[in-house]
C-alpha atoms as a PDB file:
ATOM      1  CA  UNK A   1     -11.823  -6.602 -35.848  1.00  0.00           C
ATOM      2  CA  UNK A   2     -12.950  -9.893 -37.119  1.00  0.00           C
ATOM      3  CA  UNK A   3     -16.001 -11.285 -35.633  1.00  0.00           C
ATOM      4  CA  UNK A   4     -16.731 -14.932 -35.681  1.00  0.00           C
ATOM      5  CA  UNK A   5     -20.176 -16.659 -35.274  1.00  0.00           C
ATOM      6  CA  UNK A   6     -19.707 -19.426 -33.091  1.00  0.00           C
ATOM      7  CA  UNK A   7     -23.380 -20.995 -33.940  1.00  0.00           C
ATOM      8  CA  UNK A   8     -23.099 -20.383 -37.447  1.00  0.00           C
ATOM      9  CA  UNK A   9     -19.218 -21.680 -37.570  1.00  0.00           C
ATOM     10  CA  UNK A  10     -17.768 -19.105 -40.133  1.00  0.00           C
ATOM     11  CA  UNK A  11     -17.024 -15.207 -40.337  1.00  0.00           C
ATOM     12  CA  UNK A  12     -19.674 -12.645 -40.237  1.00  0.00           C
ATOM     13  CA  UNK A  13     -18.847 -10.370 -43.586  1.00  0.00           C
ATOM     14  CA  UNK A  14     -21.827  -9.750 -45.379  1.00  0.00           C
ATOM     15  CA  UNK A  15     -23.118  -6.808 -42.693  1.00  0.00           C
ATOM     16  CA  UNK A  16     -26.559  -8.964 -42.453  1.00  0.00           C
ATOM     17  CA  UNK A  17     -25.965  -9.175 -38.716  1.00  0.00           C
ATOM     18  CA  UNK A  18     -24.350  -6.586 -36.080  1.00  0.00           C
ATOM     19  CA  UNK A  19     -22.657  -7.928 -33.068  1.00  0.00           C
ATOM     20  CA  UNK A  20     -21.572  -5.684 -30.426  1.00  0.00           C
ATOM     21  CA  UNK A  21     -18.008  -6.726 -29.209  1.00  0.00           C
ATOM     22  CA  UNK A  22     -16.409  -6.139 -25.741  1.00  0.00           C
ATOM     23  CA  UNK A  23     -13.507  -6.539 -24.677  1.00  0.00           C
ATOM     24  CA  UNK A  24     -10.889  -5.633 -21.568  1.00  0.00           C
ATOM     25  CA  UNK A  25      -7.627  -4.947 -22.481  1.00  0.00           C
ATOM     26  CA  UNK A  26      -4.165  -3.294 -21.125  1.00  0.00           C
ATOM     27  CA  UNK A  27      -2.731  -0.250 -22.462  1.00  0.00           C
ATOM     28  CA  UNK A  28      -0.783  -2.316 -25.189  1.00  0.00           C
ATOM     29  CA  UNK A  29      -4.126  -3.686 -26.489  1.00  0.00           C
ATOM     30  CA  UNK A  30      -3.433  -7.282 -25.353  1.00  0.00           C
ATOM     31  CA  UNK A  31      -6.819  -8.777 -24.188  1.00  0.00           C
ATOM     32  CA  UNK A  32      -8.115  -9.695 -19.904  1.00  0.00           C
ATOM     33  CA  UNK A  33     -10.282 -12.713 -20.398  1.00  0.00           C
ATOM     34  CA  UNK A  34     -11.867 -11.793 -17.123  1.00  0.00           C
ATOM     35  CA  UNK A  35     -14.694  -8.587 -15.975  1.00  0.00           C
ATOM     36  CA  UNK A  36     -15.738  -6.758 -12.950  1.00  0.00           C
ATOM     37  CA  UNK A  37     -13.197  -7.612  -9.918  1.00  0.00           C
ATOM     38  CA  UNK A  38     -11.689 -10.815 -11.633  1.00  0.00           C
ATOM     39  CA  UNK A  39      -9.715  -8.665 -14.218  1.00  0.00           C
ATOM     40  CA  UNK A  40      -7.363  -7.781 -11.593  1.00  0.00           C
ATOM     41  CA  UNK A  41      -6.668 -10.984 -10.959  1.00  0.00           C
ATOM     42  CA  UNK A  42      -4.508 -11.476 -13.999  1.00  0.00           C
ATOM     43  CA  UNK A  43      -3.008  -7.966 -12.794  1.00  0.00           C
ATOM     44  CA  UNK A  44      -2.162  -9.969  -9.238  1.00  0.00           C
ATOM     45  CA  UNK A  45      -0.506 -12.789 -11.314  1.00  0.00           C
ATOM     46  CA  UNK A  46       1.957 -10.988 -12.996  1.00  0.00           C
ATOM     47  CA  UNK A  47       0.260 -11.644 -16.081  1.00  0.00           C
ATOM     48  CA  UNK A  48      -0.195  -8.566 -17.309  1.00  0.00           C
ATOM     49  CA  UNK A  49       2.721  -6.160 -18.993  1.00  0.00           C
ATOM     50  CA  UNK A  50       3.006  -3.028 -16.883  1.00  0.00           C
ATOM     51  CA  UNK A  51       0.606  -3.355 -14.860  1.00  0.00           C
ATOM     52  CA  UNK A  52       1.370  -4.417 -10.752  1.00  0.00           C
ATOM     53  CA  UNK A  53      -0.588  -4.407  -7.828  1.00  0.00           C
ATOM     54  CA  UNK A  54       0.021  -3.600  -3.735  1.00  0.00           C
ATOM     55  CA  UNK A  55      -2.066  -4.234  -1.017  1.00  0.00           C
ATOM     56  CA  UNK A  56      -1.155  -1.448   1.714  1.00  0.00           C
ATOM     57  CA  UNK A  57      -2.632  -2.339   5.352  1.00  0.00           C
ATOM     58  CA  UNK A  58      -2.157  -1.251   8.853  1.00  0.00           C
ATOM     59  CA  UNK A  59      -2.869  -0.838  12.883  1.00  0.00           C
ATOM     60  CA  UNK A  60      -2.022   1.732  15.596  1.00  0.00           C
ATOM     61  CA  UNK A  61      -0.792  -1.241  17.235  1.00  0.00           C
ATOM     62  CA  UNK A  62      -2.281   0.184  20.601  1.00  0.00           C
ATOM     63  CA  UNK A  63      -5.022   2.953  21.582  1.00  0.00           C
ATOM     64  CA  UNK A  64      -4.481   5.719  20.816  1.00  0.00           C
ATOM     65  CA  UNK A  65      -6.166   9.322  21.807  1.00  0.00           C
ATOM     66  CA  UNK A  66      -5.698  12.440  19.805  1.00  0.00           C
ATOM     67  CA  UNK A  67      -4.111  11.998  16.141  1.00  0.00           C
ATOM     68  CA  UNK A  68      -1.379   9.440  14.922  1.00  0.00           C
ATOM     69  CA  UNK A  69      -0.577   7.830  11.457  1.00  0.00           C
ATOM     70  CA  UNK A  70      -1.565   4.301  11.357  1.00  0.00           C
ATOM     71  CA  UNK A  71       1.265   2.217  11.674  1.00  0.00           C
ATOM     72  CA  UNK A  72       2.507   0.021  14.722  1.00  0.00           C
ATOM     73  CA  UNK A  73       4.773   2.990  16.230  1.00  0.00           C
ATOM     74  CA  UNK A  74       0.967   5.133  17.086  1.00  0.00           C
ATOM     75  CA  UNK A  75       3.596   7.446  18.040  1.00  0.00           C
ATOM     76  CA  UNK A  76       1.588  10.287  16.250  1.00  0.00           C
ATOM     77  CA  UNK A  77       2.019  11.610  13.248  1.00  0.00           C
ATOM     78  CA  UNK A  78       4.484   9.553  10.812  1.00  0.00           C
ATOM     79  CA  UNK A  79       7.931  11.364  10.404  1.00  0.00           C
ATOM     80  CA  UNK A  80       8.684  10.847   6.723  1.00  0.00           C
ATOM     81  CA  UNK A  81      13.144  10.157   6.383  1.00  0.00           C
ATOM     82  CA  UNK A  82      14.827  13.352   4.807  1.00  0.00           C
ATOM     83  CA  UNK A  83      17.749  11.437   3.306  1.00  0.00           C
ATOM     84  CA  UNK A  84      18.776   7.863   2.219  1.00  0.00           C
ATOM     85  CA  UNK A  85      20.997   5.501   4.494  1.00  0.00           C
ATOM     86  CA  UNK A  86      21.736   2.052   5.440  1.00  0.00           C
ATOM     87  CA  UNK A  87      18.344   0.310   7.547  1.00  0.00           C
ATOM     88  CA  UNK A  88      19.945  -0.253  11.401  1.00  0.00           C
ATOM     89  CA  UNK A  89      17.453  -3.904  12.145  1.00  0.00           C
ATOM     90  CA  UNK A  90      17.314  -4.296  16.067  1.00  0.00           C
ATOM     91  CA  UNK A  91      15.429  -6.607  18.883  1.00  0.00           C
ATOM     92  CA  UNK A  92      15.357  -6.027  22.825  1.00  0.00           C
ATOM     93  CA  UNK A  93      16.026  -9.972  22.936  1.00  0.00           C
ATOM     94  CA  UNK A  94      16.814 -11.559  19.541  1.00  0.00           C
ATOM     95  CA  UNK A  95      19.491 -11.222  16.896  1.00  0.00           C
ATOM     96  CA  UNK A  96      20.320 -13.083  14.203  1.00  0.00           C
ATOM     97  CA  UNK A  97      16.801 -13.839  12.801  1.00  0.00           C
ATOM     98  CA  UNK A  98      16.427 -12.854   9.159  1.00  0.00           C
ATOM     99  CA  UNK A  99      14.138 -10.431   7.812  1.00  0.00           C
ATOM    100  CA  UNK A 100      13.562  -8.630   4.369  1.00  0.00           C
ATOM    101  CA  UNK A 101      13.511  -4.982   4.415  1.00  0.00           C
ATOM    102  CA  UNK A 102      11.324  -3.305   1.492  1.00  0.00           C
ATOM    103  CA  UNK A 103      11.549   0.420   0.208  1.00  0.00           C
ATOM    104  CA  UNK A 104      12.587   2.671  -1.913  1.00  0.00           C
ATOM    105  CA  UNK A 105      16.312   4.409  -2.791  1.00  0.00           C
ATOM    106  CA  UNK A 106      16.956   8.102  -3.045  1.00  0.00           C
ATOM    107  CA  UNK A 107      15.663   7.560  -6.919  1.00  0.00           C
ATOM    108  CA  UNK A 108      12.505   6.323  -5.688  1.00  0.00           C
ATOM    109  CA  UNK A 109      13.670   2.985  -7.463  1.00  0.00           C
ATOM    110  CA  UNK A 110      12.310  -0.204  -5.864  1.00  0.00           C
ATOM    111  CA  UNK A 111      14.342  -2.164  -3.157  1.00  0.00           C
ATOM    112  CA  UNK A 112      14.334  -5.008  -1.305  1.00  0.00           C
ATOM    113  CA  UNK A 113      17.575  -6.671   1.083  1.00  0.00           C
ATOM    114  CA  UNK A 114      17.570  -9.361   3.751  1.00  0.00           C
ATOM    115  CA  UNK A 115      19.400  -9.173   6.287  1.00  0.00           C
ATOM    116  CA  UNK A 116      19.369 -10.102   9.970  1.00  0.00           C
ATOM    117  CA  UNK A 117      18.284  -8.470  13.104  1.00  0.00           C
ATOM    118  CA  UNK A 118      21.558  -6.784  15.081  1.00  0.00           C
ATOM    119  CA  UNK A 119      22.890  -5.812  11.421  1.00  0.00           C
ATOM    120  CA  UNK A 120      22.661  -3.538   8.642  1.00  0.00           C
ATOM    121  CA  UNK A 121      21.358  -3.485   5.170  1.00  0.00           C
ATOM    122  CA  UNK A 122      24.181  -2.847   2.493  1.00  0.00           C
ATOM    123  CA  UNK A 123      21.784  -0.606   0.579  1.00  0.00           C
ATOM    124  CA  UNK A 124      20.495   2.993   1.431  1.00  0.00           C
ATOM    125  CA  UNK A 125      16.845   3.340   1.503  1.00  0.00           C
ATOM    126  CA  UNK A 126      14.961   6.636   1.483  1.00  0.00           C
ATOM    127  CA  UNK A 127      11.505   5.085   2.034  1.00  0.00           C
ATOM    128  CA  UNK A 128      10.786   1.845   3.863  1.00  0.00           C
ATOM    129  CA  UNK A 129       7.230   0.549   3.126  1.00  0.00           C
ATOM    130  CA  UNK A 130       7.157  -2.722   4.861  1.00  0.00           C
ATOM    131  CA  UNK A 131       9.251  -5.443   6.367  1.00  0.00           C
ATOM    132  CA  UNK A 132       8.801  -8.918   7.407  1.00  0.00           C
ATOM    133  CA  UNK A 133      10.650 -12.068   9.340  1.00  0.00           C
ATOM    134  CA  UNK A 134      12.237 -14.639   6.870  1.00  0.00           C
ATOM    135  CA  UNK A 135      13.378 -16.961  10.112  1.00  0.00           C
ATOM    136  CA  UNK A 136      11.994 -17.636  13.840  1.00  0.00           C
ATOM    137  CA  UNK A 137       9.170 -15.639  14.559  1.00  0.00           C
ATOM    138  CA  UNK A 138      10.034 -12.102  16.378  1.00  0.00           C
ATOM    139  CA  UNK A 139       9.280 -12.629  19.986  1.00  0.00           C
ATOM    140  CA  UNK A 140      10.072  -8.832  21.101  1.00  0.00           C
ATOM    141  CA  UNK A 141       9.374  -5.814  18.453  1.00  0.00           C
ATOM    142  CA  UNK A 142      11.489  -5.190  15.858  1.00  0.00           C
ATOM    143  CA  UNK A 143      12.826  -1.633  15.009  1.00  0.00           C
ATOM    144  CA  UNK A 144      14.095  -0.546  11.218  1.00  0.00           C
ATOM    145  CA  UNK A 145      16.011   2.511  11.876  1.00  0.00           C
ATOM    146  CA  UNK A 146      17.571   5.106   9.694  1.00  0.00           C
ATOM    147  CA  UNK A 147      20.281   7.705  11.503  1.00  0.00           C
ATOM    148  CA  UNK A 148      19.128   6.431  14.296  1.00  0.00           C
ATOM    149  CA  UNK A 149      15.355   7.573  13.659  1.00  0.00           C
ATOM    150  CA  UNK A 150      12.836   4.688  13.830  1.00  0.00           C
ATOM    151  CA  UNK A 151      10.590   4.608  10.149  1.00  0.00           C
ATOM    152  CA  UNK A 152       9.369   0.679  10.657  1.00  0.00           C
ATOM    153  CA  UNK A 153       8.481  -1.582  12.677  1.00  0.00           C
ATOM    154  CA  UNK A 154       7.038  -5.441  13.775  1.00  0.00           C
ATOM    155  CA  UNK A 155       5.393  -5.880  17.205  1.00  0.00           C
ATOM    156  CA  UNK A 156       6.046  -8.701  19.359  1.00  0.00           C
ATOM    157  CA  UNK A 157       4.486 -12.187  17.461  1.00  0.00           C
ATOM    158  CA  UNK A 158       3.381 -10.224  13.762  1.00  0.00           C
ATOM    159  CA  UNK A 159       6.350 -11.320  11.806  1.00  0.00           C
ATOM    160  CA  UNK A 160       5.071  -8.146   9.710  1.00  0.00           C
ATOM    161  CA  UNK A 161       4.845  -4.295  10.073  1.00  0.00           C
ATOM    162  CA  UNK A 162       1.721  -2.581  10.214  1.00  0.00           C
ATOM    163  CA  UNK A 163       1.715   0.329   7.833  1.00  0.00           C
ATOM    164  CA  UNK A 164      -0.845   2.423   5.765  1.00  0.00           C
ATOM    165  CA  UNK A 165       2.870   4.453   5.025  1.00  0.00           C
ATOM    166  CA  UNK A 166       3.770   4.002   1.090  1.00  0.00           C
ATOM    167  CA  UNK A 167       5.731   5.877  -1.616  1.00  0.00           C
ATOM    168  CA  UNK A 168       5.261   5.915  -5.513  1.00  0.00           C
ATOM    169  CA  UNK A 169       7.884   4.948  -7.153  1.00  0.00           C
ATOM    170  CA  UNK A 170       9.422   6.683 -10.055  1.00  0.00           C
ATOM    171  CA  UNK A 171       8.235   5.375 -13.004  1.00  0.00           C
ATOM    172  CA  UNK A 172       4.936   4.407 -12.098  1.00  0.00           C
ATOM    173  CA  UNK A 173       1.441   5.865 -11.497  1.00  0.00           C
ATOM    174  CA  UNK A 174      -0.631   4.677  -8.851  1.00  0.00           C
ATOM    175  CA  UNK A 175      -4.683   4.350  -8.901  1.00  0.00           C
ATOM    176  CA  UNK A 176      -6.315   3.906  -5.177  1.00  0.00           C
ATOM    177  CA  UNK A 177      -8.949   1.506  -5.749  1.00  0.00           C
ATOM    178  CA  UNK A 178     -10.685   0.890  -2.105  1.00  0.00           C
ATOM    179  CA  UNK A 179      -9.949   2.648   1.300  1.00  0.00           C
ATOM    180  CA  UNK A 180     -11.506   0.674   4.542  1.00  0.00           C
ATOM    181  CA  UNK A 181     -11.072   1.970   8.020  1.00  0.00           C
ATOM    182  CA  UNK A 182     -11.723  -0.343  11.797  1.00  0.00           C
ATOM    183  CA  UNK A 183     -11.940   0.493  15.170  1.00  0.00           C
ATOM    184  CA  UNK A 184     -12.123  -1.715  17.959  1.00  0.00           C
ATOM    185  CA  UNK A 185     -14.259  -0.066  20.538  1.00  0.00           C
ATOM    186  CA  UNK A 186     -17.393   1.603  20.556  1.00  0.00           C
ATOM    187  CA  UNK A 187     -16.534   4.228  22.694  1.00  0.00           C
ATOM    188  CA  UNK A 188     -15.681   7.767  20.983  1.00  0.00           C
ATOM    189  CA  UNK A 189     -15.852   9.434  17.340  1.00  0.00           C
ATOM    190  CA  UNK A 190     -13.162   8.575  14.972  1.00  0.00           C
ATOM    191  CA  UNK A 191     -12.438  10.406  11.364  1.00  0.00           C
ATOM    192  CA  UNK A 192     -10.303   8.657   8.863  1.00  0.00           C
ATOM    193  CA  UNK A 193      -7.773  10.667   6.776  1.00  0.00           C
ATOM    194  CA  UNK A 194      -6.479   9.761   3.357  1.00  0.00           C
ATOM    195  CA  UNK A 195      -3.282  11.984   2.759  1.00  0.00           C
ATOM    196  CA  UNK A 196      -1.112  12.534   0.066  1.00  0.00           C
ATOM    197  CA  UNK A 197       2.053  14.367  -0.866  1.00  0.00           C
ATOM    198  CA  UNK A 198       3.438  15.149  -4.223  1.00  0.00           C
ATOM    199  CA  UNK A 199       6.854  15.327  -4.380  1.00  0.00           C
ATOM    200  CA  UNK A 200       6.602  19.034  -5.942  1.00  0.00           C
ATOM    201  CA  UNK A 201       4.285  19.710  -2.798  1.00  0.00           C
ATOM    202  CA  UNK A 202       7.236  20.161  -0.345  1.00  0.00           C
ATOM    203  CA  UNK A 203       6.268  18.801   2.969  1.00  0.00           C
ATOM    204  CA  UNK A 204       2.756  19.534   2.787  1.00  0.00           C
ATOM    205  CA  UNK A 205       0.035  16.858   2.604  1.00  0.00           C
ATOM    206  CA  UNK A 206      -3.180  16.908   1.103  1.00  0.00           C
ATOM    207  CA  UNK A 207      -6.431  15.237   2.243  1.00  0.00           C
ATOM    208  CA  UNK A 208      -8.235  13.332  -0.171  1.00  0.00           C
ATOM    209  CA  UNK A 209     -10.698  11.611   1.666  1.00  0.00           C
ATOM    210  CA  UNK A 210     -12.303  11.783   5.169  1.00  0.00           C
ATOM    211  CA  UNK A 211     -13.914   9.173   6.597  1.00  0.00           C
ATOM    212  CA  UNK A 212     -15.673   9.524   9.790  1.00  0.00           C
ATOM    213  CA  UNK A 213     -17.689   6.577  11.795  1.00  0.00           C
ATOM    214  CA  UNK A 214     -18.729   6.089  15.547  1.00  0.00           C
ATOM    215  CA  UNK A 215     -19.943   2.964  17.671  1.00  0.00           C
ATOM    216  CA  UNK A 216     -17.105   0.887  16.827  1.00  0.00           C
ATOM    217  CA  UNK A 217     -18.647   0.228  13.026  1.00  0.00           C
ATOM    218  CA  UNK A 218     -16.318   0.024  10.068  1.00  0.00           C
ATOM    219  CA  UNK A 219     -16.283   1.896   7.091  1.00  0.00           C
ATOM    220  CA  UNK A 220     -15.432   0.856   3.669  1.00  0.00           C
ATOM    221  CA  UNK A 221     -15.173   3.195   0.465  1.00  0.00           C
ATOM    222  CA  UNK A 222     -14.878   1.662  -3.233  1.00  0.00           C
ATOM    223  CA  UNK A 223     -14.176   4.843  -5.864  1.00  0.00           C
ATOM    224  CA  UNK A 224     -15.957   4.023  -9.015  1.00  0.00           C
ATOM    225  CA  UNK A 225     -13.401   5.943 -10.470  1.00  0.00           C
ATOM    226  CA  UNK A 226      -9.821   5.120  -9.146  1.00  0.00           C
ATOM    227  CA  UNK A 227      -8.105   8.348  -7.006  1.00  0.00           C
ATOM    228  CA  UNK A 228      -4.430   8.904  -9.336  1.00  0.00           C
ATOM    229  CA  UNK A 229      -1.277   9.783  -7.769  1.00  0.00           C
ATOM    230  CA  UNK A 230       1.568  10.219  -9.821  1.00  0.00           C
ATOM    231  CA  UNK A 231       5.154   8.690  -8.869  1.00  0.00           C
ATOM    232  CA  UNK A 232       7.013   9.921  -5.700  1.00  0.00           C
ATOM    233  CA  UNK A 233       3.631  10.663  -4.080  1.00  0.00           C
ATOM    234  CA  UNK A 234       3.511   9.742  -0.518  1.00  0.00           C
ATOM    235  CA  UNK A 235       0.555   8.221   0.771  1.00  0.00           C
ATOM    236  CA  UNK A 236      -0.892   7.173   4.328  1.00  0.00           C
ATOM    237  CA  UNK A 237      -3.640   7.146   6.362  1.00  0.00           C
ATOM    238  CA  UNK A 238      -4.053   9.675   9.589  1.00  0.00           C
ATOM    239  CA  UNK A 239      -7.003   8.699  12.303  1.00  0.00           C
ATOM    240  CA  UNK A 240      -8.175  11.487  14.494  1.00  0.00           C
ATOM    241  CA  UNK A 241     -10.132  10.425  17.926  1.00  0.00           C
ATOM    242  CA  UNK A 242     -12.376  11.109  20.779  1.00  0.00           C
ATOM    243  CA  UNK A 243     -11.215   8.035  23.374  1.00  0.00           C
ATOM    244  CA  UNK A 244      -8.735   5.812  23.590  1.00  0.00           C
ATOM    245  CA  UNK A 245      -9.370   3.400  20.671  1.00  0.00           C
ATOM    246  CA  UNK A 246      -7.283   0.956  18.391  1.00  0.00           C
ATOM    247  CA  UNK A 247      -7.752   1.761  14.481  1.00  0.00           C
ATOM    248  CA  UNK A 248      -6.813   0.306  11.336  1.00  0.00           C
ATOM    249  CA  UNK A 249      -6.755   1.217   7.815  1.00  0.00           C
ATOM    250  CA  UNK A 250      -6.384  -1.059   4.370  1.00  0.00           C
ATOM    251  CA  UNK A 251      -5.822   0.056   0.922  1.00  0.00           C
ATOM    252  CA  UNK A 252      -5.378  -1.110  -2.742  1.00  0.00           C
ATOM    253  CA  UNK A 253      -3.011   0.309  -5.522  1.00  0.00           C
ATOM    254  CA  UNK A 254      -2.962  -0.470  -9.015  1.00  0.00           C
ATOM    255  CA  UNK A 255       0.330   0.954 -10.240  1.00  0.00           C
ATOM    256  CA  UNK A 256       0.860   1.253 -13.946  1.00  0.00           C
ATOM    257  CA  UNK A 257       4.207   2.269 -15.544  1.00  0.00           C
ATOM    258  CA  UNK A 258       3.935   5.625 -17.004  1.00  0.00           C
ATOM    259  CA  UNK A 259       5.206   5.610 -21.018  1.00  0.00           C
END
């Protein structure tokens, strides 16, 4: 390319000087004016063609002793939903309220519906990722249910689930940039489990990263090179313990659409 001497004000073209250019750009060449950690901020803007971003985060929601999936049911291990169908939205004491369901349909094509709590959604969703109030804050927890199997949900006051759970979906590859794990006592051994599932893999999940910290001390784990998982993969993050103990889990995906 071209390279212009700002001090001398014209062109370099007479190879009497070499200048060593450097530049971040997307797969479609177009040039990040930003390095290190800022270039995903264009990336969080929307700003850049293909290229999205999703912050995945979550709590047992209570102690928990033995092994459970983090999300706010720390009913043990996650069941994953078999087969697509309308999202049942219930409260012990409210109805009404609006809230915005987020998944995936039996494509593994991106969805999102409002609708109220005491109804339905009018699309099927195969994978539900997260949810959130819209209206009055949920006093009582909040249960997204599919054939009557509960796959989300928002405790009492969080106005948002509370789950390390997330799908691929088609069309896109994902790139796990950070994993960082919490407990909030001191009191027994925890290990962290990074799992994934291809969706050639059948119901079997792989670890990809254990993670294992005592005394109540987080851990945090940057990969200098991102961990890929192609579309459909499901993701989430087991925690295995010692003692009753409350854990959470956050993660960050770049997803990039596959050409």
């Amino acid at each position: 390319m071209a390279q212009y001497s700002t001090q001398e004000d014209r062109y370099l073209h007479n190879n009497t000087k070499v200048f060593e250019v450097v530049m971040l750009s997307d797969k479609d060449g177009n040039v990040i004016n930003t390095f290190g950690s800022a270039s995903n901020i264009p990336i969080a803007a929307g700003q850049v063609e293909g290229y999205s971003h999703i912050n995945k985060f979550g709590h047992t929601g209570a102690d928990i002793n033995g092994t459970t999936t983090i999300w706010d049911g720390s009913n043990g291990v996650y069941t994953w939903p078999t087969a697509a169908g309308v999202v049942a939205v219930a409260s012990s004491s409210q109805s009404g309220e609006t809230v915005v369901v987020e998944g995936l349909d039996v494509n593994y094509n991106i969805i999102s519906e409002e609708t109220t709590i005491g109804g339905t959604t009018t699309a099927e969703f195969y994978r539900i990722y997260r949810a959130y109030m819209t209206g009055d804050q949920n006093e009582n927890d909040v249960t997204f249910s599919i054939g009557g199997t509960s796959y989300a949900i928002i405790l009492a006051d969080n106005g948002q689930t509370l789950m390390t759970t997330y799908t691929v979906p088609a069309g896109k590859t994902a790139y796990l940039m950070q994993l960082t794990c919490t407990m909030d006592k001191a009191n027994a051994p925890v290990y962290f489990r990074l799992m994934a599932r291809p969706v050639d893999n059948g119901t079997a999940f792989n670890i990809k990263s254990q993670l294992g910290s005592q005394g109540g001390n987080p851990v945090n784990f940057e990969y200098a090179v991102p961990l890929r998982f192609p579309e459909k993969t499901d993701i989430k993050v087991d925690v295995i313990t010692q003692g009753a103990v409350g854990c959470g889990a956050t993660y960050d995906l770049i997803l990039v659409d596959n050409v």
